[in-house]
Protein backbone atom coordinates (compact mmCIF):
# COMPACT_ATOMS: atom_id res chain seq x y z
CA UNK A 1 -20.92 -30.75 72.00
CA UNK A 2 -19.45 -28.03 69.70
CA UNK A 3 -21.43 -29.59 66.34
CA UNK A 4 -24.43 -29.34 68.59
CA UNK A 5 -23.88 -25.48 68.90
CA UNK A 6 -23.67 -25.43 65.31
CA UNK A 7 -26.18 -27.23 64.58
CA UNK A 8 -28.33 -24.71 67.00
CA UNK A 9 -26.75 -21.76 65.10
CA UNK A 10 -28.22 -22.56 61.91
CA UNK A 11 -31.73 -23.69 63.63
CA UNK A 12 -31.16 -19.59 64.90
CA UNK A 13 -30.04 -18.29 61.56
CA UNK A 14 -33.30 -20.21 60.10
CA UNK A 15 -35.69 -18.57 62.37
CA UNK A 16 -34.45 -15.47 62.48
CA UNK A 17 -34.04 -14.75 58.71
CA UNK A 18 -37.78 -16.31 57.59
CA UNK A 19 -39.51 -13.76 61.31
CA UNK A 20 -37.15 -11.31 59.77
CA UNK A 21 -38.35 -11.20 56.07
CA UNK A 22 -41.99 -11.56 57.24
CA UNK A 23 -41.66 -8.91 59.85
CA UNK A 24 -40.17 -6.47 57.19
CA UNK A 25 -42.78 -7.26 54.84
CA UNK A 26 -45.17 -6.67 57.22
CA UNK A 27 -43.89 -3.36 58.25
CA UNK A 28 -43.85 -2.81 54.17
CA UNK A 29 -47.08 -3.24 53.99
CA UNK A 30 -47.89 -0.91 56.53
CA UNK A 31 -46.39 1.81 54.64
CA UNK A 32 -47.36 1.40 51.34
CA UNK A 33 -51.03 -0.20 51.75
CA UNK A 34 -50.59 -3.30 49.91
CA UNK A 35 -51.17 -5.98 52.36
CA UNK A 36 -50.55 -8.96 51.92
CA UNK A 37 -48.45 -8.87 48.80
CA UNK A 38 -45.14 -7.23 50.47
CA UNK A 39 -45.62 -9.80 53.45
CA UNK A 40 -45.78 -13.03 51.16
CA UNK A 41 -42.59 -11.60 49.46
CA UNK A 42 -41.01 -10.76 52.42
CA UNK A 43 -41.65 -14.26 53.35
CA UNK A 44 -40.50 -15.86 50.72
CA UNK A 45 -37.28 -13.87 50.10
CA UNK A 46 -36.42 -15.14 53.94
CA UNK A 47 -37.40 -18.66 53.38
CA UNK A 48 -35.34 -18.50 50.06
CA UNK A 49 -32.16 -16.73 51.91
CA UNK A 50 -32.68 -19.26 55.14
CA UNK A 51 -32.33 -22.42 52.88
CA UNK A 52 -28.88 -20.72 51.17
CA UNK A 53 -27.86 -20.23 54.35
CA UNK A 54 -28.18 -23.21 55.66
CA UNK A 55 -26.89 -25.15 52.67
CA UNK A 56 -23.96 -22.79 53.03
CA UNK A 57 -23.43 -23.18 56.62
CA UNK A 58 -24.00 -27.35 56.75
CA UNK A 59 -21.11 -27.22 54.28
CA UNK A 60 -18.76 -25.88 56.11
CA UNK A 61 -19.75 -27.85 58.88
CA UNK A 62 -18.86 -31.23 57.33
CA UNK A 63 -16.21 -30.32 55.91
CA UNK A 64 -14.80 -28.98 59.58
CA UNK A 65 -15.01 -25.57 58.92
C-alpha cells in the first residue's frame, strides 16, 4: 500500500510540474505579448523537469528510499 502512495506521488509531481510550466508560460505570455512561444517553453521546461523528477524519484523508490 505505501509503494502505491508513491507511486501516486510521482503521478502528482508529473502533473503538477508539466500544468505548472504551461500555466507560467501562459501567464508569460500575457505579459510580454508573445504568445505562443513562452507557453511552448514553459511546456517543455515542465515536461523536461517532470521526467528528471520522476527518474529521480523511481530511484529512490527501488532502491527503498
Amino acid at each position: 500500500m505505501a509503494l502505491l502512495g508513491k507511486v501516486g506521488g510521482i503521478g502528482w509531481f508529473v502533473g503538477a510540474t508539466i500544468a505548472l510550466g504551461a500555466y507560467g508560460g501562459h501567464w508569460l505570455d500575457g505579459q510580454f505579448d508573445t504568445a505562443p512561444v513562452l507557453l511552448i517553453s514553459g511546456l517543455a521546461l515542465g515536461v523536461a523537469t517532470a521526467f528528471v523528477g520522476m527518474i529521480r524519484l523511481l530511484g529512490a523508490i527501488r532502491r527503498g528510499r
